[in-house]
C-alpha atoms as a PDB file:
ATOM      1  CA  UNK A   1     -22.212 -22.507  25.384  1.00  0.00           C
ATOM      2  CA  UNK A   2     -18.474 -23.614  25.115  1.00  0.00           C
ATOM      3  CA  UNK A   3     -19.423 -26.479  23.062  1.00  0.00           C
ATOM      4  CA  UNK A   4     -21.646 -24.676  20.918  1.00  0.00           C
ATOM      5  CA  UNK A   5     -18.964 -22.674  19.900  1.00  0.00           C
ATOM      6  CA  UNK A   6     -16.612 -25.296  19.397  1.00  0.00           C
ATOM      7  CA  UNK A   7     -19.443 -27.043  16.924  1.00  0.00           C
ATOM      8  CA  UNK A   8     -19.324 -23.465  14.914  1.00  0.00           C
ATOM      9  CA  UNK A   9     -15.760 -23.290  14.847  1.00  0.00           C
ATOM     10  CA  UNK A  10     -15.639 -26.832  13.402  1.00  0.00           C
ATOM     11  CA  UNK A  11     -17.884 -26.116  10.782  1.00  0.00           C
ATOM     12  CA  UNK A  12     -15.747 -25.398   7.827  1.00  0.00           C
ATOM     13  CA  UNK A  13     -15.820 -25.936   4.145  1.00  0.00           C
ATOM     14  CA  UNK A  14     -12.113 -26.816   2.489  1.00  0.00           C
ATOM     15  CA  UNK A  15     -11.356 -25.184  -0.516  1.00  0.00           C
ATOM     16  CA  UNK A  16      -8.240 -25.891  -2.953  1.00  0.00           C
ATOM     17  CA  UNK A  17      -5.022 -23.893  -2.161  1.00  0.00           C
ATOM     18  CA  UNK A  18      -5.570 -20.118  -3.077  1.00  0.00           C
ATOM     19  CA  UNK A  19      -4.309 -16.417  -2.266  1.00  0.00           C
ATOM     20  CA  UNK A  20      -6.740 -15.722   0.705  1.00  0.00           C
ATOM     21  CA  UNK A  21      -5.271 -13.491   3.183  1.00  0.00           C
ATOM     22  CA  UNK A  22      -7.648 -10.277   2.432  1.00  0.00           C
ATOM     23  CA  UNK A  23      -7.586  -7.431   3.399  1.00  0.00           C
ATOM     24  CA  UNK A  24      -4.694  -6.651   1.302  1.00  0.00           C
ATOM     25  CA  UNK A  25      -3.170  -3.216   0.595  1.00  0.00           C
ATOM     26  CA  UNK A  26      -4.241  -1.444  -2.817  1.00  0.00           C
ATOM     27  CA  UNK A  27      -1.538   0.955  -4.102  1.00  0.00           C
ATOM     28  CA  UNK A  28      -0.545   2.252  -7.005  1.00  0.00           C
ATOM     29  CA  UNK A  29       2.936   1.806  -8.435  1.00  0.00           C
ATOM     30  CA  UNK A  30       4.995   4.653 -10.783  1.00  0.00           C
ATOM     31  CA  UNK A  31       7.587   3.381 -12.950  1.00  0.00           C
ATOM     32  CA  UNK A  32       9.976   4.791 -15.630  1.00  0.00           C
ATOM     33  CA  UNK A  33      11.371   7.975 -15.502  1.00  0.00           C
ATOM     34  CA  UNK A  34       9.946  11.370 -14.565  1.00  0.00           C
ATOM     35  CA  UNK A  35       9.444  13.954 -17.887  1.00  0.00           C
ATOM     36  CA  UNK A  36       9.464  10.652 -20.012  1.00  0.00           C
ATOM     37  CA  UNK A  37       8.370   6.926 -20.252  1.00  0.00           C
ATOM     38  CA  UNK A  38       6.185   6.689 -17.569  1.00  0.00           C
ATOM     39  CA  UNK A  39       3.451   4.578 -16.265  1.00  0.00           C
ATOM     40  CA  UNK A  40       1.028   3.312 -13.290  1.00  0.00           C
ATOM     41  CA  UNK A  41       0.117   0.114 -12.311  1.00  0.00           C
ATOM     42  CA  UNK A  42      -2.081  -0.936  -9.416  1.00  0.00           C
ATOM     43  CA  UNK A  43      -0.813  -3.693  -6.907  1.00  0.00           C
ATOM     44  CA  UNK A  44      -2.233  -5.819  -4.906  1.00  0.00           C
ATOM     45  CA  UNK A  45       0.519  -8.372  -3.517  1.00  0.00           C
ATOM     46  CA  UNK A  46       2.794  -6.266  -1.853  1.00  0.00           C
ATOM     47  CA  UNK A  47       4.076  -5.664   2.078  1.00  0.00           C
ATOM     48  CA  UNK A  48       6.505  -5.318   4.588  1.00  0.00           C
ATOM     49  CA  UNK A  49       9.404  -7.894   4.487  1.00  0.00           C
ATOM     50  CA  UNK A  50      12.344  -6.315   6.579  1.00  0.00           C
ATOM     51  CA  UNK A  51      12.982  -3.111   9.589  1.00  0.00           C
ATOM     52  CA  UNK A  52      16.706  -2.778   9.293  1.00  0.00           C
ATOM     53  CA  UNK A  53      17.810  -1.788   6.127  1.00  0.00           C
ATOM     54  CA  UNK A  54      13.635  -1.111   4.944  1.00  0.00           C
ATOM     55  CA  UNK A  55      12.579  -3.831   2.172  1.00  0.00           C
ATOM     56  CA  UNK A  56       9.671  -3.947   0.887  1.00  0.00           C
ATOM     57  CA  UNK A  57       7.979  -6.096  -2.313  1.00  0.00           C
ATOM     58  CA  UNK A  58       5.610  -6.286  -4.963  1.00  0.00           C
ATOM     59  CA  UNK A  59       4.930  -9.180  -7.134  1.00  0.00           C
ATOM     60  CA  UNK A  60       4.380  -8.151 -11.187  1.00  0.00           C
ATOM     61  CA  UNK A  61       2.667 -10.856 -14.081  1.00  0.00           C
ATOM     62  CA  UNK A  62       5.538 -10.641 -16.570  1.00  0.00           C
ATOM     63  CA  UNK A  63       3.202 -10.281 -19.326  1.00  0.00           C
ATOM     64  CA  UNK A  64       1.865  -6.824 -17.636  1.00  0.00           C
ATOM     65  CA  UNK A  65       3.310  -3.889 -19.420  1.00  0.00           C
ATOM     66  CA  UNK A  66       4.914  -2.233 -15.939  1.00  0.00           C
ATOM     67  CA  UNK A  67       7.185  -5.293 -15.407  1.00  0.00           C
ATOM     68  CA  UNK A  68      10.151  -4.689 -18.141  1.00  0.00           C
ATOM     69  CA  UNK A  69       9.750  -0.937 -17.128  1.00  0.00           C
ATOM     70  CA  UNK A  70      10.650  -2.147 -13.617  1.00  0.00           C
ATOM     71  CA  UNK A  71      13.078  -4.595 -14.441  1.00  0.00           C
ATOM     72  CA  UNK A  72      15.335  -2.375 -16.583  1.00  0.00           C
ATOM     73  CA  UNK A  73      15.167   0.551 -14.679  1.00  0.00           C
ATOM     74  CA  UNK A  74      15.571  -1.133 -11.344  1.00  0.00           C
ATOM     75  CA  UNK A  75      13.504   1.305  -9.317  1.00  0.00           C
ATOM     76  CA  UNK A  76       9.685   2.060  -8.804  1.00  0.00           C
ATOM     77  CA  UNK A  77       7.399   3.762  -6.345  1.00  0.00           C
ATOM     78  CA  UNK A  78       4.706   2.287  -4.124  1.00  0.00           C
ATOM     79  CA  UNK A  79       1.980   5.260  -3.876  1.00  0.00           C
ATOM     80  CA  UNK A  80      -0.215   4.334  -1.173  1.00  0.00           C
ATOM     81  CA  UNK A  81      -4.368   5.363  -1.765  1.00  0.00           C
ATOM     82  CA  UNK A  82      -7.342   7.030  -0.481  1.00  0.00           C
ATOM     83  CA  UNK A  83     -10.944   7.228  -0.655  1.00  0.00           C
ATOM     84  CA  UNK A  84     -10.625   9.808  -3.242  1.00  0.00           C
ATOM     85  CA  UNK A  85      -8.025   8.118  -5.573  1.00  0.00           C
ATOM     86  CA  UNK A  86     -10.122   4.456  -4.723  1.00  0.00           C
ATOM     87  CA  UNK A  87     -11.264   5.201  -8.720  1.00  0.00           C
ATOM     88  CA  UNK A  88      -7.973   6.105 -10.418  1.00  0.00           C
ATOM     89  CA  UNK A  89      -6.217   2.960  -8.144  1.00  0.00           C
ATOM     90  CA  UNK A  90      -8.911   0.726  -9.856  1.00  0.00           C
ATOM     91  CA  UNK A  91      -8.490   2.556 -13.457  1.00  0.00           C
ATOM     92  CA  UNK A  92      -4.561   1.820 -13.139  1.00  0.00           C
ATOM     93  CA  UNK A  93      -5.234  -2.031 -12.569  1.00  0.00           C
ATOM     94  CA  UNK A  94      -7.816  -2.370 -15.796  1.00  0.00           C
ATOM     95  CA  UNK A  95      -6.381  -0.550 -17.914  1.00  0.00           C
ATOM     96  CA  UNK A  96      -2.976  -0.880 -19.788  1.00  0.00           C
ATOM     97  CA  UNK A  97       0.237   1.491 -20.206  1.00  0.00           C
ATOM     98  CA  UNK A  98       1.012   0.228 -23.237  1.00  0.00           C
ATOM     99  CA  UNK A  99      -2.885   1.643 -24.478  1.00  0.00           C
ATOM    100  CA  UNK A 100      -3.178   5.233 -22.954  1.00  0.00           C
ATOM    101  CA  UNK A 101      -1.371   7.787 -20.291  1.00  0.00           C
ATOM    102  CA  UNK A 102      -2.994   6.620 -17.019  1.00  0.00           C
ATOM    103  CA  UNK A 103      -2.259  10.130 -15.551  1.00  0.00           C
ATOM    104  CA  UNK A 104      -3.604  12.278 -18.301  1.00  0.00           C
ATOM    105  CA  UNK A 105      -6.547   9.881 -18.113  1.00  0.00           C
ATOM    106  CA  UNK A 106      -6.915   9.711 -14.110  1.00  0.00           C
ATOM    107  CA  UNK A 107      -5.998  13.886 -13.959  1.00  0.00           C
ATOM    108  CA  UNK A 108      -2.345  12.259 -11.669  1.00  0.00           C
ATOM    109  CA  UNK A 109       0.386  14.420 -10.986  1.00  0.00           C
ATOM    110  CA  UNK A 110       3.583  13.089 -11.506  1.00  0.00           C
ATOM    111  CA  UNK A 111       6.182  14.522  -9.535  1.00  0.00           C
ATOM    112  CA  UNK A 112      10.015  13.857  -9.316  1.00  0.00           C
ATOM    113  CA  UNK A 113      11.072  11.254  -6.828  1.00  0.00           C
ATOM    114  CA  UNK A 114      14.008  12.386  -4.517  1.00  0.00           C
ATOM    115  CA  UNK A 115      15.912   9.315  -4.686  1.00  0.00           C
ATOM    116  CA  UNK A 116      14.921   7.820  -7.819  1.00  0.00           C
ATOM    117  CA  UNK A 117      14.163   8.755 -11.627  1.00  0.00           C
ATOM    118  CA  UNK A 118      10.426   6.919 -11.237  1.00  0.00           C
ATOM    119  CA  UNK A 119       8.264   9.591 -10.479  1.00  0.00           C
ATOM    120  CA  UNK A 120       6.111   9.963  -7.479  1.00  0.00           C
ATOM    121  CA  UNK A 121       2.593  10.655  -7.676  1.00  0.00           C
ATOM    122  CA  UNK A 122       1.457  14.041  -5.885  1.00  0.00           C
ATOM    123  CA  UNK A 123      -1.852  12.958  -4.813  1.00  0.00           C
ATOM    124  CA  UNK A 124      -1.366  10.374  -2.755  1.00  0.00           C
ATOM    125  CA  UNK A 125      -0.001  10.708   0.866  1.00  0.00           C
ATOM    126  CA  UNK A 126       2.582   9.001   0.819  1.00  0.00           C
ATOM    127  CA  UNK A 127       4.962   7.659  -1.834  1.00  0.00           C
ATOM    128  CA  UNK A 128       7.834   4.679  -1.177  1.00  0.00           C
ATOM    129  CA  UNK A 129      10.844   5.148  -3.313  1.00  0.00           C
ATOM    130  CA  UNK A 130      12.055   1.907  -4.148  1.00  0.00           C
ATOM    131  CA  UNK A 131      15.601   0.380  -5.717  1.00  0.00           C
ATOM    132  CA  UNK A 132      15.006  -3.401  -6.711  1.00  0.00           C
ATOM    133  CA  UNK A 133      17.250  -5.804  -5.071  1.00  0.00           C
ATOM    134  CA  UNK A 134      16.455  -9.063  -6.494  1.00  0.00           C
ATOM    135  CA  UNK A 135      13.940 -10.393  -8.680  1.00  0.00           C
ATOM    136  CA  UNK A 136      12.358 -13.898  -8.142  1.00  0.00           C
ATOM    137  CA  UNK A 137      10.556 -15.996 -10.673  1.00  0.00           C
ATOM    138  CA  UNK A 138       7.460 -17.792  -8.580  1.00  0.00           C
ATOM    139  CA  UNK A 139       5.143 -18.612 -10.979  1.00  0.00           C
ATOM    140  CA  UNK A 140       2.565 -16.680 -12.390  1.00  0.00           C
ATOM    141  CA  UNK A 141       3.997 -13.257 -10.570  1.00  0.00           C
ATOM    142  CA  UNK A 142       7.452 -12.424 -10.702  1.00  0.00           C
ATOM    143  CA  UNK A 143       8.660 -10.687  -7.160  1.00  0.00           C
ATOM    144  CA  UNK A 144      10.834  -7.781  -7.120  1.00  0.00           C
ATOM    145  CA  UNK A 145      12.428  -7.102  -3.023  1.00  0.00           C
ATOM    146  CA  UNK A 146      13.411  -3.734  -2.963  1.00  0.00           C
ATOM    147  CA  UNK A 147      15.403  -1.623  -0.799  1.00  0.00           C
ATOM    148  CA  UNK A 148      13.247   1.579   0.698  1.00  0.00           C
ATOM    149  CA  UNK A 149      15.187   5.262  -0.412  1.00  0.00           C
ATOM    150  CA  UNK A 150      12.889   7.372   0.870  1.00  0.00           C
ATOM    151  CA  UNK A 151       9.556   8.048   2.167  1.00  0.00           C
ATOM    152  CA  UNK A 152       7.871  11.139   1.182  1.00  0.00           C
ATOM    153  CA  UNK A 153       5.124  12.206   3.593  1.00  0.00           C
ATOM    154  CA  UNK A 154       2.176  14.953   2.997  1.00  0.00           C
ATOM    155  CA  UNK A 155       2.306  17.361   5.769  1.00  0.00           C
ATOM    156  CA  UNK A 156      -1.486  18.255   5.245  1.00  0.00           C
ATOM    157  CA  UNK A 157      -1.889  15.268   7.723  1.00  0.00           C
ATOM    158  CA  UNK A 158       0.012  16.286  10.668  1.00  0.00           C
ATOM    159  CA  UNK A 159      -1.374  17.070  13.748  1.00  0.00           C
ATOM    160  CA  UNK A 160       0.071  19.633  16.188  1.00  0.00           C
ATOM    161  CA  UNK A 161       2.398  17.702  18.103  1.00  0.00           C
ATOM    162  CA  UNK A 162       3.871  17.120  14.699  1.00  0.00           C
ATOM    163  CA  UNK A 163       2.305  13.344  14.155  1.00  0.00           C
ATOM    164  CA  UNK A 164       1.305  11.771  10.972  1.00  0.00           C
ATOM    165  CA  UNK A 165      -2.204  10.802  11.286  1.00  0.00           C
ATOM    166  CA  UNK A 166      -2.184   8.620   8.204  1.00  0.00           C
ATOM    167  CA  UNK A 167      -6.181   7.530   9.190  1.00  0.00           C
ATOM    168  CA  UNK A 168      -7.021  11.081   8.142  1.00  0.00           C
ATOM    169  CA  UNK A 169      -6.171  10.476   4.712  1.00  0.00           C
ATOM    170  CA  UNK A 170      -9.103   7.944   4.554  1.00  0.00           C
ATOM    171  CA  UNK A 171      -6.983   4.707   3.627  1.00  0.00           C
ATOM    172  CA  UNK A 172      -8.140   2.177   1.372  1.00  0.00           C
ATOM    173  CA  UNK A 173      -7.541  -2.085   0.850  1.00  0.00           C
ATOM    174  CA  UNK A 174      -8.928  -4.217  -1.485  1.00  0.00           C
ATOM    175  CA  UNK A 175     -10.246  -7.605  -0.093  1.00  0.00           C
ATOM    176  CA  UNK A 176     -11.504 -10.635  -2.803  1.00  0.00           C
ATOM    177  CA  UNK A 177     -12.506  -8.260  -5.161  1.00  0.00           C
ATOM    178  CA  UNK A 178     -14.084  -4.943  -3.670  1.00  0.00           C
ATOM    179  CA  UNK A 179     -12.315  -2.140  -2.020  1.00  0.00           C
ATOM    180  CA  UNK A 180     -13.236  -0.985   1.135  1.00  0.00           C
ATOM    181  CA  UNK A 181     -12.375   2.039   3.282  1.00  0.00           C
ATOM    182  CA  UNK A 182     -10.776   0.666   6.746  1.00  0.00           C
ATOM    183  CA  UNK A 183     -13.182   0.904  10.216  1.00  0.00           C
ATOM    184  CA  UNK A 184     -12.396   1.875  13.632  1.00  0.00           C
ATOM    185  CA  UNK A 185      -9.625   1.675  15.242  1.00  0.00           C
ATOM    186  CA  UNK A 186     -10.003  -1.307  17.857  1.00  0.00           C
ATOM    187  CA  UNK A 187      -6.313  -0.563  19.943  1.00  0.00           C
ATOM    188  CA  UNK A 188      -2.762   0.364  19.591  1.00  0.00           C
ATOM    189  CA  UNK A 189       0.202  -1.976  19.580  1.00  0.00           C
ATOM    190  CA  UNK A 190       0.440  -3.754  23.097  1.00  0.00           C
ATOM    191  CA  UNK A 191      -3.174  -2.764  24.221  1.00  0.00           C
ATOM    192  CA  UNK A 192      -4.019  -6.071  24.750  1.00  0.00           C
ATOM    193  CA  UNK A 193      -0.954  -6.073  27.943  1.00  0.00           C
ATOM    194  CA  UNK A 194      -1.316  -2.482  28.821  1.00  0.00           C
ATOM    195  CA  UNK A 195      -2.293  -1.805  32.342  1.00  0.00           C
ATOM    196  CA  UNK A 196      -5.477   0.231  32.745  1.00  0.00           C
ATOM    197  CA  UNK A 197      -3.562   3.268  34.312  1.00  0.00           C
ATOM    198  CA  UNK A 198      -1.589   3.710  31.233  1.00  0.00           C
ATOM    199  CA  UNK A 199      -5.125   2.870  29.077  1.00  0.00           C
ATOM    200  CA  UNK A 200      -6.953   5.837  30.746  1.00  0.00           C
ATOM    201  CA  UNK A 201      -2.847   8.416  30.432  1.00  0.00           C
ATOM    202  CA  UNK A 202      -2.986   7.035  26.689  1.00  0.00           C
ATOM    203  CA  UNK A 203      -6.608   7.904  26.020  1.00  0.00           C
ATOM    204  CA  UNK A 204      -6.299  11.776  27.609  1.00  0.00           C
ATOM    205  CA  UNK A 205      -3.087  11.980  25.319  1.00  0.00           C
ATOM    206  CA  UNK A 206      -4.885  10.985  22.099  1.00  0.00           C
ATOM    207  CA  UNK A 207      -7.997  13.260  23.382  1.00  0.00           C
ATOM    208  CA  UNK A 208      -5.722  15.911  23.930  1.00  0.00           C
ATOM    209  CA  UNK A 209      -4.078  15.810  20.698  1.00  0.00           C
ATOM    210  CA  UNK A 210      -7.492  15.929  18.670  1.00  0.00           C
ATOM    211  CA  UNK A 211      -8.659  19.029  20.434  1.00  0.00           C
END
């Protein structure tokens, strides 16, 4: 059986270099300023890139209308996205600021952003206020690493013990061209080392806190 599956491992077709690391994130990003020039568009290429302070990124085609917003003002949000706002994520990648009012279109609510002018939008979750850092030319995308401000949090999705359970809000990623709701949850960081007494305390905790 071992070398069976060492035959099906080997059996691999080489493509040319590409961006494949899917699932990605799908969110969508505010820019300009609340009450005036403002404007949505969707992201794919964006993540984590430091704890301590927070940085995040997101990398912008100059050409996109977004990207001048972002690089004069400085700032921008990252509005993370749901099942129910899977549509309006999709609408804010086709379709262009510089042709129509993505939240008038999408029915968005922009709201104003507690550390920055960008405004957040109310629907989603949870919005990332962002202040760029630096902005680095790659190639086709342009990346902007930003400095997190704030997080802003809906407190719909808290549980009694006072937890965000973000995988009530139904979660969404986009992976080589379709987005897809995320699946069950397989473990917790450091399962896979966890001894099985603190396995069974963890799983009367959780069981406890959903009742």
């Amino acid at each position: 059986m071992n070398n069976n599956k060492n035959e099906m491992d080997n059996e691999k077709e080489v493509w040319k270099a590409g961006t494949f690391v899917y699932p990605v994130p799908a969110v969508m990003v505010s820019c300009g300023e609340y009450g005036k020039e403002m404007n949505i568009i969707t992201i794919a290429w964006t993540g984590t890139v430091n704890t301590n302070p927070a940085m995040t990124y997101i990398s912008v085609r100059p050409e996109r209308y977004s990207y001048e917003i972002i690089k004069k003002s400085g700032e921008f949000v990252i509005n993370l996205t749901t099942k129910n706002l899977a549509k309006a994520c999709d609408y804010c990648g086709v379709k262009s600021g510089r042709d129509t009012d993505k939240f008038k279109d999408m029915h968005l609510t922009p709201a104003k952003a507690s550390h920055v002018k960008a405004p957040i939008i109310a629907e989603s979750p949870v919005n990332i206020e962002c202040k760029v850092k630096e902005i680095i030319p790659l190639g086709t995308h342009h990346m902007f690493i930003a400095e997190v401000l704030a997080v802003n949090v809906s407190r719909r999705y808290f549980d009694k013990t006072n937890k965000f359970c973000f995988e009530q809000t139904k979660p969404i990623c986009y992976s080589h061209g379709a987005y897809y709701t995320l699946g069950e949850k397989l473990g917790t960081f450091g399962y896979s080392v966890m001894k099985d007494k603190t396995k069974k305390k963890k799983a009367i905790s959780d069981k406890h806190k959903k009742s």
